[in-house]
Protein backbone atom coordinates (compact mmCIF):
# COMPACT_ATOMS: atom_id res chain seq x y z
CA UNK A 1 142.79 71.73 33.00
CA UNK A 2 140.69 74.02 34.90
CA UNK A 3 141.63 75.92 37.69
CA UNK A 4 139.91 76.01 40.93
CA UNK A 5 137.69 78.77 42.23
CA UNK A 6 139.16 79.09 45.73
CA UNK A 7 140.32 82.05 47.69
CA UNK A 8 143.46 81.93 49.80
CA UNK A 9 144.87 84.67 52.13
CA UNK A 10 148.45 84.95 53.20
CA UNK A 11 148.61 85.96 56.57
CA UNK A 12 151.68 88.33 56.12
CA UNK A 13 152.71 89.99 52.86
CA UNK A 14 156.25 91.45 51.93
CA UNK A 15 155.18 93.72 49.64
CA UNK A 16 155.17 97.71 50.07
CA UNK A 17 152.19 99.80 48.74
CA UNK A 18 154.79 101.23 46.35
CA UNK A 19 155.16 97.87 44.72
CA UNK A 20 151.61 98.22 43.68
CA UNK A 21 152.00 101.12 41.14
CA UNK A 22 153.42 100.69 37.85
CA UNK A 23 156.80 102.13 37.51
CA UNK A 24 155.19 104.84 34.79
CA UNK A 25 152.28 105.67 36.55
CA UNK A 26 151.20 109.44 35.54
CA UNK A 27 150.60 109.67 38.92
CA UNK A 28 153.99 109.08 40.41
CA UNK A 29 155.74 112.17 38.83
CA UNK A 30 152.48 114.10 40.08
CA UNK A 31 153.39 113.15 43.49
CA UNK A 32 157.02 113.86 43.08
CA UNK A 33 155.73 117.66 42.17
CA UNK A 34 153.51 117.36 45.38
CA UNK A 35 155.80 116.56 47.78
CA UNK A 36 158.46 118.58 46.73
CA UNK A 37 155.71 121.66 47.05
CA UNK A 38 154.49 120.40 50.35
CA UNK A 39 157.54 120.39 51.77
CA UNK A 40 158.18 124.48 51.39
CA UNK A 41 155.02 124.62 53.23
CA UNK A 42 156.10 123.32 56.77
CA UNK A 43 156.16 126.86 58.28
CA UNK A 44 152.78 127.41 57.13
CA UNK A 45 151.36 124.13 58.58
CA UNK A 46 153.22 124.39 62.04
CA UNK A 47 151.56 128.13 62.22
CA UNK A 48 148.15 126.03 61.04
CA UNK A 49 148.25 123.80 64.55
CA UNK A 50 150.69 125.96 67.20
CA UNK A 51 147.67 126.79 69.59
CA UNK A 52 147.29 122.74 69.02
CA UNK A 53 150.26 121.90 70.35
CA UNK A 54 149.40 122.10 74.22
CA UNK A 55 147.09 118.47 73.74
CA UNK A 56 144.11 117.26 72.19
CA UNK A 57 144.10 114.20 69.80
CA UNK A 58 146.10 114.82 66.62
CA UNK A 59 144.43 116.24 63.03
CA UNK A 60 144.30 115.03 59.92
CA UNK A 61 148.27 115.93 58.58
CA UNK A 62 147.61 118.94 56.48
CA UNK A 63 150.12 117.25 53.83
CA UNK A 64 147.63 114.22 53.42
CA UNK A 65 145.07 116.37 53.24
CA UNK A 66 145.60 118.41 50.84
CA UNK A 67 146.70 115.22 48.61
CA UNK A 68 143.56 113.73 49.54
CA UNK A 69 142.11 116.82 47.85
CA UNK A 70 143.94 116.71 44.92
CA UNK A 71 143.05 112.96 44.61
CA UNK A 72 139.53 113.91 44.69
CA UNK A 73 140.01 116.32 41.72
CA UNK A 74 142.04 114.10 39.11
CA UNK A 75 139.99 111.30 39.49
CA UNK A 76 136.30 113.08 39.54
CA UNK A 77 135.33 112.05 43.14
CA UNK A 78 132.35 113.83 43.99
CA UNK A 79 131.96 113.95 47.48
CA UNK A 80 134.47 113.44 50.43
CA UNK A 81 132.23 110.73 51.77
CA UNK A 82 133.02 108.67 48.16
CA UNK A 83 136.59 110.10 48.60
CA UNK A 84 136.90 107.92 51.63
CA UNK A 85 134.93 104.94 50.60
CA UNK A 86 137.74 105.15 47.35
CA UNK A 87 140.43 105.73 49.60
CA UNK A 88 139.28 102.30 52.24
CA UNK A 89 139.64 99.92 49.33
CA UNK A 90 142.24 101.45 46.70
CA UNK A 91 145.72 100.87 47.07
CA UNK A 92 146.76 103.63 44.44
CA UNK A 93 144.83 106.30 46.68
CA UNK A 94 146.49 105.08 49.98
CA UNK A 95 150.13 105.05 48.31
CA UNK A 96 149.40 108.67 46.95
CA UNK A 97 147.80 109.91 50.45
CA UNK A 98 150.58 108.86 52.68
CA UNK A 99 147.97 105.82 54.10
CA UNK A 100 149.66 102.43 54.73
CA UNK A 101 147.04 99.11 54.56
CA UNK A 102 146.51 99.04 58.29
CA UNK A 103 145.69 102.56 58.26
CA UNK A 104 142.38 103.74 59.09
CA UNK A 105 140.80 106.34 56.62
CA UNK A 106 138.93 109.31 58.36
CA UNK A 107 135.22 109.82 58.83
CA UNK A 108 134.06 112.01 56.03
CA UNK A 109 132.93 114.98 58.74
CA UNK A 110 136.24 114.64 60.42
CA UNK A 111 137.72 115.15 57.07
CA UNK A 112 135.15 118.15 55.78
CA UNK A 113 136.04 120.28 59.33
CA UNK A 114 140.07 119.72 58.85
CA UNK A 115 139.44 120.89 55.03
CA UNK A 116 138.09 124.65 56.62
CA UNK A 117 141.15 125.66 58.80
CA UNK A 118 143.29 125.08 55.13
CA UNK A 119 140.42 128.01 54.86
CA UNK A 120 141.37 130.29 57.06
CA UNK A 121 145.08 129.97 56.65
CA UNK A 122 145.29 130.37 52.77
CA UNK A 123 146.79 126.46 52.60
CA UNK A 124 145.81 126.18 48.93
CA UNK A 125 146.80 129.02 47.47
CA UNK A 126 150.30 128.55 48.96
CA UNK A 127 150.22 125.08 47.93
CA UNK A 128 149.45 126.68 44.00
CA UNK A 129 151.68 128.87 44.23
CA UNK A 130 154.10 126.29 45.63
CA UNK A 131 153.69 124.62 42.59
CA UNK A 132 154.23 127.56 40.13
CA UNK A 133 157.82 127.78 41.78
CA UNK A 134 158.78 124.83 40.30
CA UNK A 135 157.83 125.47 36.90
CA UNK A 136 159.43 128.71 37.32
CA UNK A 137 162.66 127.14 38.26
CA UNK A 138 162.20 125.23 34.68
CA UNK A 139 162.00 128.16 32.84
CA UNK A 140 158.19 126.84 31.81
CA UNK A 141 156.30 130.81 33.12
CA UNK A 142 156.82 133.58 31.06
CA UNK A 143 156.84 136.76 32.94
CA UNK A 144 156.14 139.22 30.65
CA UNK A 145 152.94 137.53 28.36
CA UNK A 146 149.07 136.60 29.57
CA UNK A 147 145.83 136.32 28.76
CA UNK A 148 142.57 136.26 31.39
CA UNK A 149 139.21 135.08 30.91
CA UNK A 150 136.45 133.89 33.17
CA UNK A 151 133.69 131.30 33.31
CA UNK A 152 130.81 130.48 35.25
CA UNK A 153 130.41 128.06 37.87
CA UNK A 154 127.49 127.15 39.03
CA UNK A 155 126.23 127.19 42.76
CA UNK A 156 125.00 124.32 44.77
CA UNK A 157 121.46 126.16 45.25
CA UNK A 158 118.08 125.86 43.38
CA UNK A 159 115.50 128.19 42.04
CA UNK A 160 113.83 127.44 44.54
CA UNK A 161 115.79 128.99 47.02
CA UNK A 162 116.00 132.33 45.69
CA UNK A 163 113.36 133.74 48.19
CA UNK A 164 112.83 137.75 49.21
CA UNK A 165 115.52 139.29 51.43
CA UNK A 166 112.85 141.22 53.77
CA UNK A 167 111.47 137.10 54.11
CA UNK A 168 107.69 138.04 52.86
CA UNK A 169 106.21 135.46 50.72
CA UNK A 170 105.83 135.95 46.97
CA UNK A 171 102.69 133.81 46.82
CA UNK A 172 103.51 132.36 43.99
CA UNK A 173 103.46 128.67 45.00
CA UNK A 174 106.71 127.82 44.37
CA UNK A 175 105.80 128.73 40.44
CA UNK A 176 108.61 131.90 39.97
CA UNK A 177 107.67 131.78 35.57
CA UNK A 178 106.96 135.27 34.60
CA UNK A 179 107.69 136.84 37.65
CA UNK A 180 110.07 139.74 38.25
CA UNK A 181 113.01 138.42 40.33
CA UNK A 182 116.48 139.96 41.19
CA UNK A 183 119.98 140.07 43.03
CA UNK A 184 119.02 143.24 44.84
CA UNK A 185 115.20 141.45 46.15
CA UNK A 186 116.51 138.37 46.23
CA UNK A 187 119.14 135.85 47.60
CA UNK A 188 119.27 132.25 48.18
CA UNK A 189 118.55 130.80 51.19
CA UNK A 190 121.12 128.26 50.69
CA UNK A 191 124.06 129.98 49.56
CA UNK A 192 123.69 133.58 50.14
CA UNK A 193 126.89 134.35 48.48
CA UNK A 194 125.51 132.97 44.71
CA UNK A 195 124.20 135.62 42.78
CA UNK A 196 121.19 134.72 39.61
CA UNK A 197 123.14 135.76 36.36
CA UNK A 198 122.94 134.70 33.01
CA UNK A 199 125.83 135.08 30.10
CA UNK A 200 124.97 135.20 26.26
CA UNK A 201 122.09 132.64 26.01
CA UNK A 202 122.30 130.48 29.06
CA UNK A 203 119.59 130.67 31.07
CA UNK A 204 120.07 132.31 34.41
CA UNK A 205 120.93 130.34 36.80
CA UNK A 206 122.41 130.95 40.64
CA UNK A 207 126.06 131.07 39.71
CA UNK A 208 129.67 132.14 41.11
CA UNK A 209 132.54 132.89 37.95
CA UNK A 210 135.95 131.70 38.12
CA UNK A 211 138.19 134.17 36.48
CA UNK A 212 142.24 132.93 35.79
CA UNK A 213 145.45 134.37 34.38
CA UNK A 214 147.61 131.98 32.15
CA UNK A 215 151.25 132.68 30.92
CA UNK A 216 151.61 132.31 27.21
CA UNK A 217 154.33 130.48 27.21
CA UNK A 218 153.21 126.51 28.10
CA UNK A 219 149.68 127.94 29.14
CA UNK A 220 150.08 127.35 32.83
CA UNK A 221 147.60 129.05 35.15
CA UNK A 222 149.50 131.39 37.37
CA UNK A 223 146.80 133.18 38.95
CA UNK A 224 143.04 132.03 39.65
CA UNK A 225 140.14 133.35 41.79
CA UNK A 226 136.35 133.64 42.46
CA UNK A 227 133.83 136.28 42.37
CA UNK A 228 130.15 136.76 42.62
CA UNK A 229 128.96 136.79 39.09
CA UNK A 230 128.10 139.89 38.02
CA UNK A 231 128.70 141.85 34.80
CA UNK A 232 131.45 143.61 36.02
CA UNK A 233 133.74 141.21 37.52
CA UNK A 234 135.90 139.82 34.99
CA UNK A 235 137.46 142.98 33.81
CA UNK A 236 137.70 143.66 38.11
CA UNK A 237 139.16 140.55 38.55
CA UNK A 238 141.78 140.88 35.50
CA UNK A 239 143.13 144.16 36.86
CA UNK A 240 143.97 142.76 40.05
CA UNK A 241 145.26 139.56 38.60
CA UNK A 242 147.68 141.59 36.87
CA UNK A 243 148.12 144.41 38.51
CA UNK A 244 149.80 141.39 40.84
CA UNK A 245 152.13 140.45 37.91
CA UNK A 246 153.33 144.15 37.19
CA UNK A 247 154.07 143.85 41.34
CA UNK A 248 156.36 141.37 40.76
CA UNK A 249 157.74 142.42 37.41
CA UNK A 250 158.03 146.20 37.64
CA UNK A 251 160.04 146.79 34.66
CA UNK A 252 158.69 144.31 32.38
CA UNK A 253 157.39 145.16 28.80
CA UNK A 254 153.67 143.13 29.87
CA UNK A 255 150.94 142.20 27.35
CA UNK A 256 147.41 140.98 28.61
CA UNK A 257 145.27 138.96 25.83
CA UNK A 258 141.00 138.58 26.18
CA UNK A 259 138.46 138.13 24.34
CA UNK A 260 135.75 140.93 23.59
CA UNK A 261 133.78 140.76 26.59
CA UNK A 262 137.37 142.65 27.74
CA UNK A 263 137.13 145.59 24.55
CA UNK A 264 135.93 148.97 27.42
CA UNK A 265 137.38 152.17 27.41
CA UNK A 266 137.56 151.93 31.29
CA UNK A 267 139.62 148.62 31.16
CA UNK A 268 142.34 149.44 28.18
CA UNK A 269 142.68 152.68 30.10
CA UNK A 270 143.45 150.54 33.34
CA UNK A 271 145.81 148.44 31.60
CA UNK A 272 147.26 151.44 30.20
CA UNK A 273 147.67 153.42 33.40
CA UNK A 274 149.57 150.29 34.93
CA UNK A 275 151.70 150.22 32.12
CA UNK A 276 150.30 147.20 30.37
CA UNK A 277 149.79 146.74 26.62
CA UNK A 278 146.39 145.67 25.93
CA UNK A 279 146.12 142.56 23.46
CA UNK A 280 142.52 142.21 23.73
CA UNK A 281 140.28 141.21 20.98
CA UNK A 282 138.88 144.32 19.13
CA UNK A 283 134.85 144.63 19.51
CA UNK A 284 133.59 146.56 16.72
CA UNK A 285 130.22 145.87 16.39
CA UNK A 286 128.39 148.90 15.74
CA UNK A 287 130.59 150.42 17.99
CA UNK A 288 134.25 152.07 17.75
CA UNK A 289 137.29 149.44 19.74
CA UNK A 290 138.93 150.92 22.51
CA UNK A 291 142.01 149.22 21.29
CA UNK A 292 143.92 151.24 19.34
CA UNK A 293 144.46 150.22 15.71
CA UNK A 294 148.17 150.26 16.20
CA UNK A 295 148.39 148.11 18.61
CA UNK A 296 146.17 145.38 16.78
CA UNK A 297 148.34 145.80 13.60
CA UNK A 298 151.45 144.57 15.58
CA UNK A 299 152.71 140.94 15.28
CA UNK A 300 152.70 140.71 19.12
CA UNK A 301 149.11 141.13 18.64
CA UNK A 302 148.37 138.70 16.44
CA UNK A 303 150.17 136.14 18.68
CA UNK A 304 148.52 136.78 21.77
CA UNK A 305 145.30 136.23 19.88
CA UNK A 306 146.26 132.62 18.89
CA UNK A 307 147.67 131.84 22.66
CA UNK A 308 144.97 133.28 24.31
CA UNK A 309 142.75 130.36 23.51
CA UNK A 310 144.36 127.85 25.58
CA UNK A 311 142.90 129.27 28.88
CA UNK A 312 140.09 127.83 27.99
CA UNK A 313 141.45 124.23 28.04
CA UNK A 314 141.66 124.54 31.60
CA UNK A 315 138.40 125.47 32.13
CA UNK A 316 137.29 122.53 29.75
CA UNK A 317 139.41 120.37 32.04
CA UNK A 318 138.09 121.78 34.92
CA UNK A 319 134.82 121.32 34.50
CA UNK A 320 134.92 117.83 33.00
CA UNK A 321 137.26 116.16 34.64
CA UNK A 322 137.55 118.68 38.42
CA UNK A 323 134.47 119.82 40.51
CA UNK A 324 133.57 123.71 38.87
CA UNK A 325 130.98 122.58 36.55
CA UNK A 326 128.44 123.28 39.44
CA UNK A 327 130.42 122.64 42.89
CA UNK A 328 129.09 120.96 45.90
CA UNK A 329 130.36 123.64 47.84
CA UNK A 330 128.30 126.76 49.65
CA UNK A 331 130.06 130.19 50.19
CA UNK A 332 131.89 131.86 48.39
CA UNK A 333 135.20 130.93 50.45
CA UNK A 334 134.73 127.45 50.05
CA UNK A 335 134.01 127.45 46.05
CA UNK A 336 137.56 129.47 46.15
CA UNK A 337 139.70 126.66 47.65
CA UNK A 338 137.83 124.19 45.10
CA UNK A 339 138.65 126.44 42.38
CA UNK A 340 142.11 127.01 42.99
CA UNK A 341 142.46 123.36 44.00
CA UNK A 342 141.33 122.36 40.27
CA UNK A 343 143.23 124.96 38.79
CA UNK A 344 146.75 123.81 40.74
CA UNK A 345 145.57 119.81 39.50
CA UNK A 346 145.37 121.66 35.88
CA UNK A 347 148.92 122.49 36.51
CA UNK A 348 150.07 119.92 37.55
CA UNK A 349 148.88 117.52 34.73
CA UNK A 350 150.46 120.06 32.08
CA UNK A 351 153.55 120.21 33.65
CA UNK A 352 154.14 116.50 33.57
CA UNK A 353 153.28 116.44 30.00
CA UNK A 354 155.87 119.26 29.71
CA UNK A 355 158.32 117.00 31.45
CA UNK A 356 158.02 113.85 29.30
CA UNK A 357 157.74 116.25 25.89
CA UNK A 358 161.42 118.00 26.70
CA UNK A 359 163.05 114.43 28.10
CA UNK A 360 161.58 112.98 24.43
CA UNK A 361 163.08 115.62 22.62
CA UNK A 362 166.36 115.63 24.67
């Protein structure tokens, strides 16, 4: 017999927004990992509002917040105004938030302005490195093996933007083909801090580059940051990504994998001076390696070359599911916290699949 099209609401409901998810949704041991991470952070996020606390109308909680964020990264929102359209509708976003049904979701501005004082107090990189702890307590980091690479990102500004710094015209009519245009005439209007670089044969385009350090171990990112994009700032930003690791592991026998782009004197030196063996990938193209030979003859050597390659899974993830394929994001601060924000998602998502992998085998 068929059924009837008709519509009925209840008027109350028993049922808790937790009843809603499916006992083995991915997503529940994510927010396990979240909370557990937000929770070390309560210091931080009473510092955040203490000239608050005299009155006013409360914030956004920092701890929804920065799940909000993370939402907005696993599930390829792009915008905070679709964010909260998502968020007004979906059940699974409200249980993961902190949101009850009768709550209401904030105004997209609100939401953008509360998302720049996690800015100025370093919220996401504590949040990261919040995170790392507890793959650290697993025994998932290794301290002593890495590799670094970098990638570009592209910035939320045109061609067309890219104007003269001393603001004359170039009378060209908007028509820039064949002209000579560069960083030190030229800056965008829209984000100053993008810089126009080009890598191998892309085109060149206004751009920002990511650069991360992975342990080779489970290939977790324990280190990420942005730059301008210049030719010289991945082998910059390597040396202070691991001059922080020989910081915190003074005695450690360190190795540091990379591709070619990596293979300068000045950089093996660097590594050298801080006491770091250098496992990057030997360049000799019509040119002599600054590697020495008996370093890439080792078996160490050979096995950082193999590991190195998973770094760039998490810039593959990164860019096609997170936001750093070209951000929507202007200054340089701002396309940080996204970065690091995807990166600590990246994380996360490997660590549960670490999780499930060990309880199988066990």
């Amino acid at each position: 017999m068929r059924g009837a099209d008709t519509f009925t609401e209840g008027l109350f409901t028993l049922k808790k927004l937790d009843d809603f998810v499916p006992a083995n949704h991915p997503l529940r041991v994510i927010r396990t990992m979240v909370n557990k991470a937000l929770a070390e952070m309560g210091e931080l996020f009473a510092g955040m509002y203490e000239e608050d606390a005299k009155g006013g109308r409360p914030s956004i909680a920092p701890e929804k917040l920065l799940r909000a964020m993370l939402l907005q990264v696993l599930y390829s929102i792009r915008s905070e105004r679709q964010l909260m359209e998502q968020t007004q509708y979906n059940l699974l976003f409200r249980w993961f938030i902190g949101l009850s049904m009768d709550d209401s979701v904030w105004v997209p501005t609100v939401f953008t302005k509360n998302r720049e004082r996690l800015i100025e107090h370093d919220a996401v990189v504590a949040f990261f490195n919040a995170v790392l702890k507890q793959a650290d307590k697993k025994r998932w980091l290794s301290k002593e093996h890495f590799s670094v690479d970098g990638t570009l990102i592209q910035a939320w500004a045109g061609h067309k933007s890219f104007v003269r710094k001393d603001g004359k015209d170039d009378d060209d009519g908007g028509d820039f083909r064949g002209k000579s245009r560069s960083n030190e005439t030229h800056e965008s209007s829209t984000d100053p801090d993008s810089r126009l670089f080009r890598k191998g044969k892309t085109a060149s385009e206004l751009r920002f580059m990511g650069h991360t350090l992975m342990e080779n171990r489970n290939g977790l990112i324990v280190n990420a940051m942005v730059t301008q994009a210049d030719g010289h700032a991945e082998r910059e930003a390597a040396k202070a990504m691991v001059a922080d690791v020989r910081q915190a592991n003074p005695e450690g026998n360190i190795t540091l994998g990379a591709d070619k782009g990596y293979d300068a004197a000045e950089f093996i030196k660097a590594l050298q001076d801080m006491k770091v063996t250098p496992h990057v990938a030997q360049n000799k193209s019509n040119r002599k390696s600054a590697v020495p030979d008996e370093i890439a003859r080792t078996e160490g050597y050979g096995i950082s070359m193999q590991k190195r390659k998973l770094i760039e899974q998490g810039f593959g993830w990164a860019k096609f599911i997170g936001p750093i394929r070209q951000v929507m994001v202007r200054g340089i601060k701002k396309v940080d916290q996204v970065f690091m924000m995807a990166m600590a998602a990246y994380n996360l998502v490997r660590m549960r699949t670490l999780g499930q992998v060990r309880l199988e085998v066990a």
